[in-house]
C-alpha atoms as a PDB file:
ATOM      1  CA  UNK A   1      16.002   2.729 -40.604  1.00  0.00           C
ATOM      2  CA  UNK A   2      18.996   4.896 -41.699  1.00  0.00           C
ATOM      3  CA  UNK A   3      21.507   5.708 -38.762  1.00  0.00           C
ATOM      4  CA  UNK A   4      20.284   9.577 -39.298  1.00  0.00           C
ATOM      5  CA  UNK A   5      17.217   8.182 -37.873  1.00  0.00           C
ATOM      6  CA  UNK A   6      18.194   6.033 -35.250  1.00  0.00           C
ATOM      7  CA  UNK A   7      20.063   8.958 -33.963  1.00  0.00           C
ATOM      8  CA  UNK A   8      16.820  11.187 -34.249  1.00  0.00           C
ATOM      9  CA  UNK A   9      15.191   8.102 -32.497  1.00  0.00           C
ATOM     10  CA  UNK A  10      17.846   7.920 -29.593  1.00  0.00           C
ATOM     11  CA  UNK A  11      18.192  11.462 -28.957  1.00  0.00           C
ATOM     12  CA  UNK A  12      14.010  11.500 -28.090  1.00  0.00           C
ATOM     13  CA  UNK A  13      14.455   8.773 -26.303  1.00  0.00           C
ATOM     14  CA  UNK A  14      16.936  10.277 -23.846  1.00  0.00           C
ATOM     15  CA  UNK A  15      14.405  13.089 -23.963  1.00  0.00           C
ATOM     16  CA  UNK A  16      11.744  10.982 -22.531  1.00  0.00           C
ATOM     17  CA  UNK A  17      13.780   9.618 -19.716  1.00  0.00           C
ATOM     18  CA  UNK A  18      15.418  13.306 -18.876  1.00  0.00           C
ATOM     19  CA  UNK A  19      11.599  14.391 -18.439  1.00  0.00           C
ATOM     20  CA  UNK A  20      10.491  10.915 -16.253  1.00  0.00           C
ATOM     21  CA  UNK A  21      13.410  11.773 -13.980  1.00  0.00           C
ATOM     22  CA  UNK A  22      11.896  14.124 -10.799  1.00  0.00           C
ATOM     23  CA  UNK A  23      12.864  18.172 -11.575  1.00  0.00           C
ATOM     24  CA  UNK A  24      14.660  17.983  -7.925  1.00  0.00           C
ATOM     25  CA  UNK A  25      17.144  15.118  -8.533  1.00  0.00           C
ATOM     26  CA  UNK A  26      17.766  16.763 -11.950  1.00  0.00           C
ATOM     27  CA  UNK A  27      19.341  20.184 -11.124  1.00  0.00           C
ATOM     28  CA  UNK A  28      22.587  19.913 -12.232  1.00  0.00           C
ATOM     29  CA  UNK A  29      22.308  17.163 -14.994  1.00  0.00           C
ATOM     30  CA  UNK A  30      24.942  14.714 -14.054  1.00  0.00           C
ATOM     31  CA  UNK A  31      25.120  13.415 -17.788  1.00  0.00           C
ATOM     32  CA  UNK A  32      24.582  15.382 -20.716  1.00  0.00           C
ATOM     33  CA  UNK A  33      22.402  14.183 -23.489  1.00  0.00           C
ATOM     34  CA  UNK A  34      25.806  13.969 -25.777  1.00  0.00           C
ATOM     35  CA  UNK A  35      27.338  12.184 -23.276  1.00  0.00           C
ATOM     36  CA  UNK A  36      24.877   9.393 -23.091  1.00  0.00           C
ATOM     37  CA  UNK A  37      24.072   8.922 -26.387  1.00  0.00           C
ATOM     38  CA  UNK A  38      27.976   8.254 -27.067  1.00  0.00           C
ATOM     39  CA  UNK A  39      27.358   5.695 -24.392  1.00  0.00           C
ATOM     40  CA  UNK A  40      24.556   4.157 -26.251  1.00  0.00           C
ATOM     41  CA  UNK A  41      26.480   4.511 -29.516  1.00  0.00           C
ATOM     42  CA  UNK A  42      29.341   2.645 -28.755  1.00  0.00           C
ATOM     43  CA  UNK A  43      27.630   0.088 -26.456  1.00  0.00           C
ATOM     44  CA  UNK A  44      30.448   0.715 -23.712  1.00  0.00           C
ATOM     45  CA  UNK A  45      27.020   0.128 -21.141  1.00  0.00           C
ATOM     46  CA  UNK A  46      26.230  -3.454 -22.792  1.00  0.00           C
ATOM     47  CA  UNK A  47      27.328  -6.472 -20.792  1.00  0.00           C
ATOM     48  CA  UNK A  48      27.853  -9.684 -23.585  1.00  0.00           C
ATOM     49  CA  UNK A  49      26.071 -12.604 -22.344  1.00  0.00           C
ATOM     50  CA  UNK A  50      29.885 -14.490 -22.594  1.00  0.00           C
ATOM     51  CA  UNK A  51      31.142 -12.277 -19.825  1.00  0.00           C
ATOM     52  CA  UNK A  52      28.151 -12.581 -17.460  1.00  0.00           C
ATOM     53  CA  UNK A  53      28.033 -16.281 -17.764  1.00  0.00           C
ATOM     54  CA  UNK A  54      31.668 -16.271 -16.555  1.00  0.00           C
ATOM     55  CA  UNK A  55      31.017 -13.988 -14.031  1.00  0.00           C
ATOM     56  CA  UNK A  56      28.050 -16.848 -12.649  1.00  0.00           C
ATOM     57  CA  UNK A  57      29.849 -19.322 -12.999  1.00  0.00           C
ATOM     58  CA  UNK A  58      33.145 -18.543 -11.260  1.00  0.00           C
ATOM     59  CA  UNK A  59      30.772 -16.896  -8.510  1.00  0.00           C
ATOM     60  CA  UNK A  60      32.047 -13.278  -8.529  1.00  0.00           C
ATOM     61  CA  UNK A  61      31.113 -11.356  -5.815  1.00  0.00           C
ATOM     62  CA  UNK A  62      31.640  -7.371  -7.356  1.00  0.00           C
ATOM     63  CA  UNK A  63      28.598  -8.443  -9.601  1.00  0.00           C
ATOM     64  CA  UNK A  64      25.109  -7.811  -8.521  1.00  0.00           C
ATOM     65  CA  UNK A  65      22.281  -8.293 -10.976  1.00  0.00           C
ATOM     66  CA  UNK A  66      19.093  -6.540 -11.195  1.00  0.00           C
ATOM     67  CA  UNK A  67      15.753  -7.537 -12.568  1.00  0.00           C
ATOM     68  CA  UNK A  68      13.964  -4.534 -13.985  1.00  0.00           C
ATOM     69  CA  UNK A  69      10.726  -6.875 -14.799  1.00  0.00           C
ATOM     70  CA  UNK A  70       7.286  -6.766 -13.729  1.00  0.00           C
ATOM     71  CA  UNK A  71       7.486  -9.111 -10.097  1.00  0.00           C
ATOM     72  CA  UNK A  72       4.981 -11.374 -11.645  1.00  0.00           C
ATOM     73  CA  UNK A  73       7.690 -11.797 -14.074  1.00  0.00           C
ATOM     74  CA  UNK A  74      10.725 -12.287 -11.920  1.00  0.00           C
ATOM     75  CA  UNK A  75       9.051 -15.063  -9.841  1.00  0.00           C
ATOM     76  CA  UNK A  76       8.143 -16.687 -13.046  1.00  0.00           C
ATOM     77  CA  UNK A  77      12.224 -16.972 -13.481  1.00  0.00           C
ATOM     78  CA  UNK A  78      15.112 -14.556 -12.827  1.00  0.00           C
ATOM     79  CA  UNK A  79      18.729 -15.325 -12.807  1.00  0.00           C
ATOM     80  CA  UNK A  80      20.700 -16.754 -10.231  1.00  0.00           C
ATOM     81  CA  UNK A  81      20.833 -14.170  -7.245  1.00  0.00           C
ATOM     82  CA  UNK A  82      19.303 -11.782  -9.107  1.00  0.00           C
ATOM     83  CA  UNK A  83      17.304  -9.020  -7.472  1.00  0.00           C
ATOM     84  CA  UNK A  84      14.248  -7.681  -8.330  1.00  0.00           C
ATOM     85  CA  UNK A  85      13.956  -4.059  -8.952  1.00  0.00           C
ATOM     86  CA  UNK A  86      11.126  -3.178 -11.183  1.00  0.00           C
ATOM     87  CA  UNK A  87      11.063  -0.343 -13.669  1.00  0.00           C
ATOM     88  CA  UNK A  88       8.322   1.910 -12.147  1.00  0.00           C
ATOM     89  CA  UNK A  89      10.264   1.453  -8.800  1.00  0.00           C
ATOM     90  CA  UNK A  90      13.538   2.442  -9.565  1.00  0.00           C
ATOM     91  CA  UNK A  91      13.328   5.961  -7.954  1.00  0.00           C
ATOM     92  CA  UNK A  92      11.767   4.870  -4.738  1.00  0.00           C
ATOM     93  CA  UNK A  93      14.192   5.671  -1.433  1.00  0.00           C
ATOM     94  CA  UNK A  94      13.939   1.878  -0.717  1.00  0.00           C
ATOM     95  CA  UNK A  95      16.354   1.185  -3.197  1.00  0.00           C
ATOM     96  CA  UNK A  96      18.818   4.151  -2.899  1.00  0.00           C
ATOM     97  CA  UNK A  97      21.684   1.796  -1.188  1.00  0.00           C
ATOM     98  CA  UNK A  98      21.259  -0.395  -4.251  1.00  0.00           C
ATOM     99  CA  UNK A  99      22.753   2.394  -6.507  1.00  0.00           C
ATOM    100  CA  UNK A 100      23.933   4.920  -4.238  1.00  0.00           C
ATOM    101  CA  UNK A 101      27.216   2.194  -3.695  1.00  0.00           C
ATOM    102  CA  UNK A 102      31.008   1.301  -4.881  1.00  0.00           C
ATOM    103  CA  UNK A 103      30.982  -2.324  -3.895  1.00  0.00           C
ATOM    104  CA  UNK A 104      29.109  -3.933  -6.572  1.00  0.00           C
ATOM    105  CA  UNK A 105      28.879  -3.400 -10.489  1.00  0.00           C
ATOM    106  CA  UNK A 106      24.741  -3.993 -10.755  1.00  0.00           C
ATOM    107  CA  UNK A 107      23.712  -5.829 -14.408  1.00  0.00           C
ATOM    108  CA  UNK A 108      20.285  -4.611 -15.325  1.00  0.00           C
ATOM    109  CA  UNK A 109      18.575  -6.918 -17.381  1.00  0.00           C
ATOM    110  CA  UNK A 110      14.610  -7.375 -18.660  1.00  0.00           C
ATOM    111  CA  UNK A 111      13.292  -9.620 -21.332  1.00  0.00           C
ATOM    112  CA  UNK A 112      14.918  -7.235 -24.118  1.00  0.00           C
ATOM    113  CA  UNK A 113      16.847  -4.173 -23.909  1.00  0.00           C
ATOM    114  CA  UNK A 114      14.724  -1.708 -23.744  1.00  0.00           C
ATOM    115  CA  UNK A 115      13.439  -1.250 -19.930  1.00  0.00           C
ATOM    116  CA  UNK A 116      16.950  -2.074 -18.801  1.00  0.00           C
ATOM    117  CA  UNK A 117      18.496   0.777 -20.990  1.00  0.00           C
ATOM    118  CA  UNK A 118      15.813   3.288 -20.294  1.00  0.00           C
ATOM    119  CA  UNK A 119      16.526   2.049 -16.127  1.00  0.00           C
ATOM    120  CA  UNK A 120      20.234   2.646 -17.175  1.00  0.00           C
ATOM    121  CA  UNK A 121      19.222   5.722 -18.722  1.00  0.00           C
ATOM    122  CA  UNK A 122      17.630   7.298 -15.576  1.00  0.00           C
ATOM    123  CA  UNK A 123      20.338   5.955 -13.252  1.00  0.00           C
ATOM    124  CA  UNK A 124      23.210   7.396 -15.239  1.00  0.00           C
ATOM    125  CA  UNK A 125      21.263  10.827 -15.612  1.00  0.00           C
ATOM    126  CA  UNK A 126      20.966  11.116 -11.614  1.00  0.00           C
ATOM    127  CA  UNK A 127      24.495  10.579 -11.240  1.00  0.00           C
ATOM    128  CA  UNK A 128      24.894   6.729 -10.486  1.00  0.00           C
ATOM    129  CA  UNK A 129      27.584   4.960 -11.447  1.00  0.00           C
ATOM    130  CA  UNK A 130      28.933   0.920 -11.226  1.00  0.00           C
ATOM    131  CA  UNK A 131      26.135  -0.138 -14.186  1.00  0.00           C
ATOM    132  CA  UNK A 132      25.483  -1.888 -17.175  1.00  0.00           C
ATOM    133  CA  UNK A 133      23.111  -3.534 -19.262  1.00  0.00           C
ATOM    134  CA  UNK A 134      22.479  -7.225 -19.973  1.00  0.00           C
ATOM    135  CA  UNK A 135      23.267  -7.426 -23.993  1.00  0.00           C
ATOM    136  CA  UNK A 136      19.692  -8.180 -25.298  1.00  0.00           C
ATOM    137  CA  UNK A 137      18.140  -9.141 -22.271  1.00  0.00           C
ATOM    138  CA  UNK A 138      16.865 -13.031 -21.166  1.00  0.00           C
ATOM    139  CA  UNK A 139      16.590 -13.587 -25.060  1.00  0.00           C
ATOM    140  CA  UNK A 140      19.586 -12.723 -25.963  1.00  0.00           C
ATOM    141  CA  UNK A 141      21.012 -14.980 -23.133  1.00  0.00           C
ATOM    142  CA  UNK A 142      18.551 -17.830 -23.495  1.00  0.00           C
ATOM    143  CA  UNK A 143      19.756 -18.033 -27.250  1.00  0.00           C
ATOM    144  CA  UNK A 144      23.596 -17.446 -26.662  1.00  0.00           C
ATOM    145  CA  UNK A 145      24.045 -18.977 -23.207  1.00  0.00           C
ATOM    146  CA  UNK A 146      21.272 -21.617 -22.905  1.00  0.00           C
ATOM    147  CA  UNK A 147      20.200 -22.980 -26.151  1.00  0.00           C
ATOM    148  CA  UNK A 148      23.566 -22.366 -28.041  1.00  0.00           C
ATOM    149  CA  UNK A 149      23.360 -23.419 -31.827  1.00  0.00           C
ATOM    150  CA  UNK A 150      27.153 -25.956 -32.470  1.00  0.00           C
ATOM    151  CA  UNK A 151      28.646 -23.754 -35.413  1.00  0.00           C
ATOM    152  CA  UNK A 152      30.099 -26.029 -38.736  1.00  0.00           C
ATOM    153  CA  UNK A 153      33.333 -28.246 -37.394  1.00  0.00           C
ATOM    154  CA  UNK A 154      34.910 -25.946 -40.312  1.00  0.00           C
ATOM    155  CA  UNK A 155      34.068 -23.307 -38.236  1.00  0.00           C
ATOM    156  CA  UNK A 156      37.581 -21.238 -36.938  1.00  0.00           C
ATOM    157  CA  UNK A 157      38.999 -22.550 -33.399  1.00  0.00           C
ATOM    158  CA  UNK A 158      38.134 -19.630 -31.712  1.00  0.00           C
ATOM    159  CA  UNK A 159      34.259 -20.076 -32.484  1.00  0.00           C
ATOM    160  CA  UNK A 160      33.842 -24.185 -31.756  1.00  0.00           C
ATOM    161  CA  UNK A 161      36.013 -22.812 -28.223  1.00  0.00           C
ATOM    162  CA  UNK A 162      33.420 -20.382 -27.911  1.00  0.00           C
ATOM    163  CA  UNK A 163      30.675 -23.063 -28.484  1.00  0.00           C
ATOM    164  CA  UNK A 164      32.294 -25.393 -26.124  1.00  0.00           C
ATOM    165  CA  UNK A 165      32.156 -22.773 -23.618  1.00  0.00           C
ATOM    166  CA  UNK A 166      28.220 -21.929 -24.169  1.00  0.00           C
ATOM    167  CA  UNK A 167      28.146 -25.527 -23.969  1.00  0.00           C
ATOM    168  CA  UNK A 168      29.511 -25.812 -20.388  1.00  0.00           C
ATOM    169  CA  UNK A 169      28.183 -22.670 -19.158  1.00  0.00           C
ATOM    170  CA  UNK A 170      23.940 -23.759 -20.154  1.00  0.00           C
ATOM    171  CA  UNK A 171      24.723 -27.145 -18.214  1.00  0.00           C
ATOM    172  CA  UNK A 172      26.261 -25.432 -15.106  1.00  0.00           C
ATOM    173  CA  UNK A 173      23.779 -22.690 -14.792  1.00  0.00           C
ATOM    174  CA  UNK A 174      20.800 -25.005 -15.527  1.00  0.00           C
ATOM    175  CA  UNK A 175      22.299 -27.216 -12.158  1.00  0.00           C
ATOM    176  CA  UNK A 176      24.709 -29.302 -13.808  1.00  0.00           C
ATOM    177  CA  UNK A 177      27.960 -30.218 -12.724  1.00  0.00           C
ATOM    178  CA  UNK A 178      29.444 -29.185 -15.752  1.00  0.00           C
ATOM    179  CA  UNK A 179      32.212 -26.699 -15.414  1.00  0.00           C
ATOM    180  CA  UNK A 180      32.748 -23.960 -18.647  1.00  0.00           C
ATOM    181  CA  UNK A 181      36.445 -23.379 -19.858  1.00  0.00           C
ATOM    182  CA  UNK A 182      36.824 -19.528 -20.624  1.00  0.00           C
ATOM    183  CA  UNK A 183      35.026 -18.403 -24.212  1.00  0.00           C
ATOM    184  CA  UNK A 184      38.596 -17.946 -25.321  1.00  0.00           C
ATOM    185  CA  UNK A 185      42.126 -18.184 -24.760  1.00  0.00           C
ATOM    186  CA  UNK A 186      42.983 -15.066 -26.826  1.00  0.00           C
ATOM    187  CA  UNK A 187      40.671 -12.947 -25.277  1.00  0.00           C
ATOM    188  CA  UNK A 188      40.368 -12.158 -20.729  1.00  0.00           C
ATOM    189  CA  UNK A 189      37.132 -11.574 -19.889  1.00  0.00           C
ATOM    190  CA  UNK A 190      37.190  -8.107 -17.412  1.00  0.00           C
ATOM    191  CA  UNK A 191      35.204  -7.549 -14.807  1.00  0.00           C
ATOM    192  CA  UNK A 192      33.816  -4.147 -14.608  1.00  0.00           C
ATOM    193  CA  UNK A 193      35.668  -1.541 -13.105  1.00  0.00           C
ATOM    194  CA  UNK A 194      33.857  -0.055 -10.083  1.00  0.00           C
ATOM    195  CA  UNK A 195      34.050   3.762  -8.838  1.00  0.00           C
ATOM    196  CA  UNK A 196      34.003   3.547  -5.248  1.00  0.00           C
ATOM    197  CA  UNK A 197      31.354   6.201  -3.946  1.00  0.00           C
ATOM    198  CA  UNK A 198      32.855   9.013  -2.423  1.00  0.00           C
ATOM    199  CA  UNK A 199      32.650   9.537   1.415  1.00  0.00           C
ATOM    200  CA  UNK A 200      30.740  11.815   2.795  1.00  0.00           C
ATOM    201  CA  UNK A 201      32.004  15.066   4.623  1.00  0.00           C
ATOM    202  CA  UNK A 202      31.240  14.950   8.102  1.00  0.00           C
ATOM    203  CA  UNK A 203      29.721  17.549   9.600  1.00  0.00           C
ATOM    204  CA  UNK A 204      32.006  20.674  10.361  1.00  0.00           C
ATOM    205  CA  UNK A 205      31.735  22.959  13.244  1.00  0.00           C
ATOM    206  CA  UNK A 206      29.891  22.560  16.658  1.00  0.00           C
ATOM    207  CA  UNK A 207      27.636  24.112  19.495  1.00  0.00           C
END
């Protein structure tokens, strides 16, 4: 597929999740199309499976992680803390404090990319910020984190430290007692920066 099509292929996309989105939460568009498919472009939404691993491991409290999956699904496995929130649910009221918030950056993930990105998708387009998107869903992480492959001991430094780290973090998330060194000592793994929600005005006037 050329990138003239993936574009083509993006842009209906974002179509099909302005039009699932209720008309009443739509009215003004928080996000224009352009806007989000920059977002989608440059992957600035995509959380690497290195980062959230580090995140796990050292126990981070700003990061919440959401399972967009079927429940069926989640209780088969999940994550560690993760919470279920399932696709077809996302717009019920229930979960309004779980995105309507500034304390915690929320990781979507599913078994890919897409359901998390078109639950990103919808969230973004109401307005609601502090998100991201698991890179390439439990796949993606069961092949990077998990089951990491040892690269050729000609490989650079930087990818046997990254290895070593993979290493560490699959035996401490599986229940080891293994503790992972960072991916790399050239590069700090950021946290996400959260937007604080913006208080409310209180009510003005009186009887």
């Amino acid at each position: 597929m050329n990138a003239r099509n993936l574009t083509v292929g993006i842009m209906l996309l974002l179509g099909l999740v302005i039009a699932m989105v209720p008309e009443n939460t739509t009215k003004p568009y928080k996000l224009t199309a352009e806007q989000m498919l920059h977002s989608v472009n440059t992957g600035s939404h995509q959380i690497h499976p290195d980062y959230l691993a580090e995140w796990l491991i050292n126990k981070d409290p700003g990061i919440r992680l959401i399972d967009v999956r079927s429940p069926d699904e989640y209780d088969t496995y999940h994550l560690p803390n993760a919470i279920n929130v399932p696709l077809a649910d996302i717009l019920n009221p229930k979960y309004g404090d779980v995105w309507d918030q500034g304390i915690k950056f929320n990781v979507l993930y599913s078994n890919g990319s897409t359901a998390s990105n078109e639950a990103w998708m919808i969230l973004r387009q109401l307005g609601y910020e502090n998100l991201g998107v698991l890179m390439g869903g439990l796949n993606y992480w069961t092949e990077t984190i998990m089951n990491p492959q040892a690269p050729p001991t000609t490989s650079p430094n930087d990818e046997i430290a990254k290895y070593e780290f993979r290493k560490g973090a699959s035996q401490a998330l599986g229940g080891g007692a293994v503790t992972a060194k960072t991916a790399s000592t050239d590069t700090e793994i950021k946290k996400p920066k959260i937007v604080p929600r913006k208080a409310k005005k209180a009510p003005q006037g009186g009887c």
